[in-house]
Protein backbone atom coordinates (compact mmCIF):
# COMPACT_ATOMS: atom_id res chain seq x y z
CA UNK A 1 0.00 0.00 0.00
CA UNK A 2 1.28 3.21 -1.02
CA UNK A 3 0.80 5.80 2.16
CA UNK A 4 -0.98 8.79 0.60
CA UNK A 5 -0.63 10.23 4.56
CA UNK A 6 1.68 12.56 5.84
CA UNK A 7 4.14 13.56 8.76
CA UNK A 8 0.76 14.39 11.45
CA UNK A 9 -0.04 10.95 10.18
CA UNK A 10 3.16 9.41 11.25
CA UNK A 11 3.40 11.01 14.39
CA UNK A 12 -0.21 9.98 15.55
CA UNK A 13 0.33 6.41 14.64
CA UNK A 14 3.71 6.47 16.75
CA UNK A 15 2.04 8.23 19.66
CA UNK A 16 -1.15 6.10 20.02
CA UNK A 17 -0.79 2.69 19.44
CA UNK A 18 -3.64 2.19 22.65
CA UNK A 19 -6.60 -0.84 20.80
CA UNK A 20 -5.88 -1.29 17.35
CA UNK A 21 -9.28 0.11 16.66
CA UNK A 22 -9.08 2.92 14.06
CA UNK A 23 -11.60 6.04 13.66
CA UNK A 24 -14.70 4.16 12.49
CA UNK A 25 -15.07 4.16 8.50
CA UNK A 26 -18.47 6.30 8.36
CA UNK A 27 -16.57 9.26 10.24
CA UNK A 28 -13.81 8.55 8.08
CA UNK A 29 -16.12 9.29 4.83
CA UNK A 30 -17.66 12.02 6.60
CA UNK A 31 -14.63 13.80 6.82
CA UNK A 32 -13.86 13.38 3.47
CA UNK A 33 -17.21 14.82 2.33
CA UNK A 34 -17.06 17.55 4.57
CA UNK A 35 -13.81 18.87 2.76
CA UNK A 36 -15.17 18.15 -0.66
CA UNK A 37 -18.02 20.45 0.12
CA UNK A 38 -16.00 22.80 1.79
CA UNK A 39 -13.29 23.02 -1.31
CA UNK A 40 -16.48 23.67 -3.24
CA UNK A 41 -17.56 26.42 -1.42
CA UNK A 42 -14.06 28.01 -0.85
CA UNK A 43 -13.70 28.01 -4.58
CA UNK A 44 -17.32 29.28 -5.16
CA UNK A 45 -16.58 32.16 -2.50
CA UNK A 46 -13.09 32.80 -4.58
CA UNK A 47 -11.09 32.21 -2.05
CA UNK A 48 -9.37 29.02 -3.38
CA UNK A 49 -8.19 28.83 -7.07
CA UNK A 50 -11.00 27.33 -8.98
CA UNK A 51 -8.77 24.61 -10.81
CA UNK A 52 -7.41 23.46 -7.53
CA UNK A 53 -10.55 23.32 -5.72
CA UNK A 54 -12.09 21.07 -8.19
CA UNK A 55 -9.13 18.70 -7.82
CA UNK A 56 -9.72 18.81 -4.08
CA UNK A 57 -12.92 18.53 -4.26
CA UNK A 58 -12.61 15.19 -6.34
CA UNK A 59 -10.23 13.91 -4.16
CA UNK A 60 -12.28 14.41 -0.95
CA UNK A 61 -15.33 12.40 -3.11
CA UNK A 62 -13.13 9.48 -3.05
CA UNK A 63 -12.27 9.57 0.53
CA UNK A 64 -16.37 9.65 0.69
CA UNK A 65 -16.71 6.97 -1.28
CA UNK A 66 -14.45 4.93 0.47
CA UNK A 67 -11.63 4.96 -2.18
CA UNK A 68 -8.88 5.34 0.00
CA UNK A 69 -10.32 3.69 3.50
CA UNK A 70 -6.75 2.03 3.90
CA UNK A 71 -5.32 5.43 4.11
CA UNK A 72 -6.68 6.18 8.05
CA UNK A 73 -4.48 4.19 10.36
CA UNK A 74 -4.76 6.35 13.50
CA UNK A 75 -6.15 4.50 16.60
CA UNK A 76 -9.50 5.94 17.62
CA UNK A 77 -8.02 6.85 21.00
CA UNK A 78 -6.02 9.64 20.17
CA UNK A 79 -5.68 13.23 20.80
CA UNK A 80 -8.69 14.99 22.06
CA UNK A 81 -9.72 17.37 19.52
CA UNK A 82 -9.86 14.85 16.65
CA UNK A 83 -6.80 16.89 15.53
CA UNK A 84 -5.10 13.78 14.24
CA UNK A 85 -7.81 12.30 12.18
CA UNK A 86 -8.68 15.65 10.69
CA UNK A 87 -5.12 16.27 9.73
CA UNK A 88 -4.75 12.40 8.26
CA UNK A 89 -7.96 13.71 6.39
CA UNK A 90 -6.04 16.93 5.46
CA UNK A 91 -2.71 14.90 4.19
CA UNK A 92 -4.85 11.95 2.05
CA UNK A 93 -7.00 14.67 -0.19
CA UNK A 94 -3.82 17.19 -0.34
CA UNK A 95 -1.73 14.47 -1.67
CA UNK A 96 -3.74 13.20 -4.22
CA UNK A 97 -5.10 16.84 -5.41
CA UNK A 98 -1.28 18.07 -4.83
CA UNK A 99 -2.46 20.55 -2.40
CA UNK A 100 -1.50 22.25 0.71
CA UNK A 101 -2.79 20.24 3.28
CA UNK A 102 -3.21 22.74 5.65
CA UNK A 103 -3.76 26.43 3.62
CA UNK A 104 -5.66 24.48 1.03
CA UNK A 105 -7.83 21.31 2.18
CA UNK A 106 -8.65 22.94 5.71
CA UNK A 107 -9.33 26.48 4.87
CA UNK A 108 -11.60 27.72 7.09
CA UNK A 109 -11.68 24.76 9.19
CA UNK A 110 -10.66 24.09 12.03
CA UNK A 111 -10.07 20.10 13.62
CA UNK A 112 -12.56 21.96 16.56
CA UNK A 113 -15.73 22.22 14.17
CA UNK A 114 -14.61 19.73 11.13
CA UNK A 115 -13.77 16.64 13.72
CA UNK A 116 -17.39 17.09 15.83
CA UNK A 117 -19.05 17.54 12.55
CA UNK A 118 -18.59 14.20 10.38
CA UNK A 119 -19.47 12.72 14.05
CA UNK A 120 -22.58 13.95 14.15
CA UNK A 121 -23.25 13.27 11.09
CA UNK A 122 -22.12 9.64 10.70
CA UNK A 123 -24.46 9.19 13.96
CA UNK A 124 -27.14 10.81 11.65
CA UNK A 125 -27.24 8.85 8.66
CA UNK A 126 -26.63 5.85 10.65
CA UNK A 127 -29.31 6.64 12.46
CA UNK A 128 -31.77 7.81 9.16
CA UNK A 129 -30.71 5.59 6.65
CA UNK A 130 -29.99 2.16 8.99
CA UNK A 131 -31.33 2.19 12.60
CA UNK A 132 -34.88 3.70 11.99
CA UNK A 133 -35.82 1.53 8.51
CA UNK A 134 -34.31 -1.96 10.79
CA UNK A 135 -36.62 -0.71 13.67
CA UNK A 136 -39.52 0.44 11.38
CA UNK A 137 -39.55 -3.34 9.91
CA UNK A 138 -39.13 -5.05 13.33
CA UNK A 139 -42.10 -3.48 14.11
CA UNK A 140 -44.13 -4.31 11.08
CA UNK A 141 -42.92 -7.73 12.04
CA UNK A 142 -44.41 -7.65 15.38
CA UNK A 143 -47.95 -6.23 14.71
CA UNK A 144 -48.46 -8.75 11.99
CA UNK A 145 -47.35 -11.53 14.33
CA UNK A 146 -49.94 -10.04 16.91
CA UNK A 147 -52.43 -10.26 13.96
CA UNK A 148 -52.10 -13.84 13.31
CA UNK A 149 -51.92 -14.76 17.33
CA UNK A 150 -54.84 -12.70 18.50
CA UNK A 151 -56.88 -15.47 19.05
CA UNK A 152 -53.63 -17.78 20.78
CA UNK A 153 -54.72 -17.76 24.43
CA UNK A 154 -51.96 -18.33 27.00
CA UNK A 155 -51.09 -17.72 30.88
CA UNK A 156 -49.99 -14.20 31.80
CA UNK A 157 -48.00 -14.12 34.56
CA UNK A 158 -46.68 -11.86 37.41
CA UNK A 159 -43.34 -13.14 39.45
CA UNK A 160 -42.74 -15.60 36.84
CA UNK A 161 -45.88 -17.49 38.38
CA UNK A 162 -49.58 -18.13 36.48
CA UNK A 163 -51.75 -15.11 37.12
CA UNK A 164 -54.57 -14.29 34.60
CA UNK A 165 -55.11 -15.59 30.64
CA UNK A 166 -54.07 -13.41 27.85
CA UNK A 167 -53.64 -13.43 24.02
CA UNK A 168 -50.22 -14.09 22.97
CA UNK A 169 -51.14 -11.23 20.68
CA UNK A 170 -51.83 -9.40 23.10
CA UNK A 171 -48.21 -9.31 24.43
CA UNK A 172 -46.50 -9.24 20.49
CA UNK A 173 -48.59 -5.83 20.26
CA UNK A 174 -46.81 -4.53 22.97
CA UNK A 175 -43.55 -5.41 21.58
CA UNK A 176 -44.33 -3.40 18.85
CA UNK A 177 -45.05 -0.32 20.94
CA UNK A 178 -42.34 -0.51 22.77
CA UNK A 179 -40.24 -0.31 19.29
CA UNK A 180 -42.79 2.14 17.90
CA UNK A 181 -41.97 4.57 21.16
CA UNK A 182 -38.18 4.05 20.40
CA UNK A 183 -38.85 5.08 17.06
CA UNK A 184 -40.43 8.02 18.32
CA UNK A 185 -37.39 8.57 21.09
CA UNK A 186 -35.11 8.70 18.26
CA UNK A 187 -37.03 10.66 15.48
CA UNK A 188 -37.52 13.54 18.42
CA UNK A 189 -33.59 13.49 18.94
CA UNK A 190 -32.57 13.54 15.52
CA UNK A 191 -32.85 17.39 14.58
CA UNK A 192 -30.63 18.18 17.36
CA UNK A 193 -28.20 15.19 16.51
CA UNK A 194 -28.08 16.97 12.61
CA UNK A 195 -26.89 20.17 14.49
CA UNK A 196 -23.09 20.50 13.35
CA UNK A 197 -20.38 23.35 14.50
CA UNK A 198 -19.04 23.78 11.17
CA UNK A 199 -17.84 27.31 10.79
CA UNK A 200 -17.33 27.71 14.12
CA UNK A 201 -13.18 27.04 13.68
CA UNK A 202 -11.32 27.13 16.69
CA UNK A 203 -13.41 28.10 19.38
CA UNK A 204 -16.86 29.03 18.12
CA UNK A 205 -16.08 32.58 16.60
CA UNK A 206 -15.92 31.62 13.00
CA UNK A 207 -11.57 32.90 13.10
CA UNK A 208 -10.96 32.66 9.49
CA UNK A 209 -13.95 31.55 7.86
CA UNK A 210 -15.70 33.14 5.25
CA UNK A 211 -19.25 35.03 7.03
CA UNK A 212 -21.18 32.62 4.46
CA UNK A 213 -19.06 29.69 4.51
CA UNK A 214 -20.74 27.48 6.95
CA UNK A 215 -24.63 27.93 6.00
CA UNK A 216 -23.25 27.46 2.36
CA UNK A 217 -21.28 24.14 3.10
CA UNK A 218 -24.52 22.92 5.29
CA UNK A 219 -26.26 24.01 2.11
CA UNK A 220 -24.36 21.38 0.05
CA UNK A 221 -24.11 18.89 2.27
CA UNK A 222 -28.02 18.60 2.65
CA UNK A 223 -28.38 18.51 -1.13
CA UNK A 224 -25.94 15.88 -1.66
CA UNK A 225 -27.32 13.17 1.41
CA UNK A 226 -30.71 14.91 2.54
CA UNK A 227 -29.75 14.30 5.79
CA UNK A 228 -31.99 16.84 8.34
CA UNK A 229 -28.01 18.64 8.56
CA UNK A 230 -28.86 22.27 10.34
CA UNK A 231 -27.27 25.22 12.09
CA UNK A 232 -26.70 24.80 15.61
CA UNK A 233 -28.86 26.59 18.45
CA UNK A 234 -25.87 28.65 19.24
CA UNK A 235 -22.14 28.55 18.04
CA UNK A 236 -20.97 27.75 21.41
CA UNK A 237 -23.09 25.51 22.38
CA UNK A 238 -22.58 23.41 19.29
CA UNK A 239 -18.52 23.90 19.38
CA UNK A 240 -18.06 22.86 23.12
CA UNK A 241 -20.74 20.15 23.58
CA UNK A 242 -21.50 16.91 22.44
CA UNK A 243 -25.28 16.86 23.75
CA UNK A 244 -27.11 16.07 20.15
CA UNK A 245 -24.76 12.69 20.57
CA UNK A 246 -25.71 12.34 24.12
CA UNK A 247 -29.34 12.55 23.91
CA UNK A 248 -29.54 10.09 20.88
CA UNK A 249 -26.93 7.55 22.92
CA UNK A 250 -29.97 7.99 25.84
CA UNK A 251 -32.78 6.87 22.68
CA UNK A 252 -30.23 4.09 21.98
CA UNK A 253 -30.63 2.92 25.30
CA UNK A 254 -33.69 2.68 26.10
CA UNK A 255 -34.67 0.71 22.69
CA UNK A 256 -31.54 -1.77 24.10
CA UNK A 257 -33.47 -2.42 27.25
CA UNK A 258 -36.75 -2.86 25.51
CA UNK A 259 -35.46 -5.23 23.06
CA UNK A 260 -33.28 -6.99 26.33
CA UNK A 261 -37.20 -7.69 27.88
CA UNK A 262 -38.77 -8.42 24.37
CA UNK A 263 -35.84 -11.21 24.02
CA UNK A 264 -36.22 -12.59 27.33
CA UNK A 265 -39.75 -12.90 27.42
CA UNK A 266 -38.76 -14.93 23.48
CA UNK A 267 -36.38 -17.40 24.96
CA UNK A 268 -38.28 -17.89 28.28
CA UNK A 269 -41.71 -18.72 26.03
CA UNK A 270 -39.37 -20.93 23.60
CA UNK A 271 -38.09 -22.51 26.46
CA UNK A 272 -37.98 -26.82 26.42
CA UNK A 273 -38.98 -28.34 24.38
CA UNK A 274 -39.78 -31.38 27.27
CA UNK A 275 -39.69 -29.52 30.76
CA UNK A 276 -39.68 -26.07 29.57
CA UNK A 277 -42.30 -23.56 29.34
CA UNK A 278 -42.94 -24.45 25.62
CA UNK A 279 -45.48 -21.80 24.29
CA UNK A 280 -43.62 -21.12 21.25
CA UNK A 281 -41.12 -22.47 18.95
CA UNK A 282 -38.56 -20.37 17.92
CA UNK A 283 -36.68 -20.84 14.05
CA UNK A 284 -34.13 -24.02 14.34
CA UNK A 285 -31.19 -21.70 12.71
CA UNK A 286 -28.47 -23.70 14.11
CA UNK A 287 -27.09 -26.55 15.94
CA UNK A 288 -26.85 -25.97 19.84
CA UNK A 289 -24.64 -28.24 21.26
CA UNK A 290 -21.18 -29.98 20.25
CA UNK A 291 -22.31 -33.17 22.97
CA UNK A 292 -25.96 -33.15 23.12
CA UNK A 293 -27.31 -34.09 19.55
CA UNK A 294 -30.48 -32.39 18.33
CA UNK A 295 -30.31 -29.22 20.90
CA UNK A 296 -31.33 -25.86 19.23
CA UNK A 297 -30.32 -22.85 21.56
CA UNK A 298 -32.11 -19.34 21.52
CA UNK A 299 -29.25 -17.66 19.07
CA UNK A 300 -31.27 -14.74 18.15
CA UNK A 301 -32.48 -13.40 21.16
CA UNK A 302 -29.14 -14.24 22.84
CA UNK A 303 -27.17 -12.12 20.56
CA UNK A 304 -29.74 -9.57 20.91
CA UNK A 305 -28.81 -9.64 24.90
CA UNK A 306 -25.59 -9.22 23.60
CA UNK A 307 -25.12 -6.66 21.37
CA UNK A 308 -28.03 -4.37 23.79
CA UNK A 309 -26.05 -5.19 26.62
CA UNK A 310 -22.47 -2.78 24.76
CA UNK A 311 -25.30 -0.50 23.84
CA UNK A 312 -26.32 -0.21 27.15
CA UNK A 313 -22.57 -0.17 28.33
CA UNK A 314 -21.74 2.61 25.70
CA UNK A 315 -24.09 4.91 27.09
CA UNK A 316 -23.22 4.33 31.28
């Protein structure tokens, strides 16, 4: 692999070797559209030589597209300010447009606006184009299962113990308003999530960046993804705080512990098939046990536990 990085690069890499884990790939791309739409801008604002903004431009588009993905090695524990990453960012596009990575490819940046940005808004179309369609069809899902089991009569029960009969479509429609209310959770969170500091620079004031600069590069940015991408409610409250992230983490979590009862209550009801509680039977997707011949284990809901137990942990 040819390093398309730079010196900043080099350093970072020497001075964080800490997990091995590098800056995940959506921020990555995020970064690289960011400075493709800023180069744009720049140029359109004459401030950057037309010619040379295109070929930054272009080069940012294939960081976006995931061209040169190979080309971020920094571990994702590494300075605070996202100063390395943004300079990797900064030494890719500048190399393969032959610009100045600095002067060039961050003007009117800064790694305190650009950095927090492409966050955000990786956590946005994550969130847009991913989380809310999966949760939207797991949903679907679970009304039309409490369609076709509205007439399956079963024991509810309180302490674990036989209390008083219900449908078991009864208790599949409530699954699918406890994901319907996480929807909800997340859909009120995203508008503040889609607030970005861009143009802020350094420390909120906008030091160095065009006066139309930011709401242009928003401009773009909504245009190319229509992602819900906005101002923020005030310049400093977008440059020193990472609440939009915070509040959606919060959405995240409560959706984890609903789907941590909605799998329990699946495995318990699945449970046997001789001595357990036996009230449903859950897909045979794989074998589950090297010893015992013919067990099938609960995989699905298990990894659900799982995976909404590091949700859980990522927002304690």
């Amino acid at each position: 692999m040819a390093e398309l990085w730079g010196g900043e690069t080099r350093k970072a890499v020497d001075n964080f070797p800490v997990s091995g884990e590098r800056v995940p790939v959506p921020v990555v791309r995020w970064l690289g559209r960011i400075k493709g739409a800023a180069a744009r801008v720049n140029a359109d604002l004459g401030l950057l030589d037309s010619e040379l903004g295109a070929k930054i431009a272009a080069a940012a588009d294939e960081v976006a597209n995931g061209t040169h993905d190979d080309q971020f090695p920094i571990d994702v524990f590494q300075t605070g300010s996202g100063t390395s990453s943004n300079m990797n960012t900064n030494e890719v596009i500048g190399n393969l447009a032959d610009a100045h990575p600095n002067d060039h490819v961050n003007m009117g940046q800064s790694s305190n606006d650009v950095f927090p940005s492409a966050v955000h808004c990786a956590a946005l179309q994550e969130v847009v184009e991913r989380l809310v369609p999966a949760l939207e069809h797991l949903q679907s899902t679970f009304e039309g299962k409490a369609a076709a089991f509205k007439d399956v009569v079963k024991s509810g029960r309180t302490h674990l113990m036989d209390a008083v009969p219900v449908t078991l479509g009864q208790e599949f429609a409530g699954y699918a308003a406890q994901i319907a209310q996480g929807v909800a959770r997340v859909n009120d969170a995203t508008p503040r999530l889609g607030q970005i500091p861009l143009g802020g620079t350094a420390t909120g004031t906008g030091l160095n960046s065009h006066p139309e600069f930011s709401e242009r590069v928003r401009a773009v940015l909504v245009k190319d993804t229509g992602l819900p991408i906005s101002a923020p409610a005030h310049p400093f409250e977008a440059q020193g705080n990472r609440d939009g992230l915070v509040e959606m983490s919060g959405a995240l979590k409560v959706i984890a512990v609903s789907l941590t009862k909605i799998a329990n209550d699946l495995a318990l009801m699945g449970s046997g098939p001789r001595v357990g509680i036996g009230e449903i039977f859950l897909p045979e997707l794989q074998k589950g046990s090297s010893i015992m011949p013919g067990k099938v284990n609960p995989v699905i809901p298990e990894v659900v536990l799982q995976v909404s137990a590091q949700v859980i942990g990522n927002d304690t």
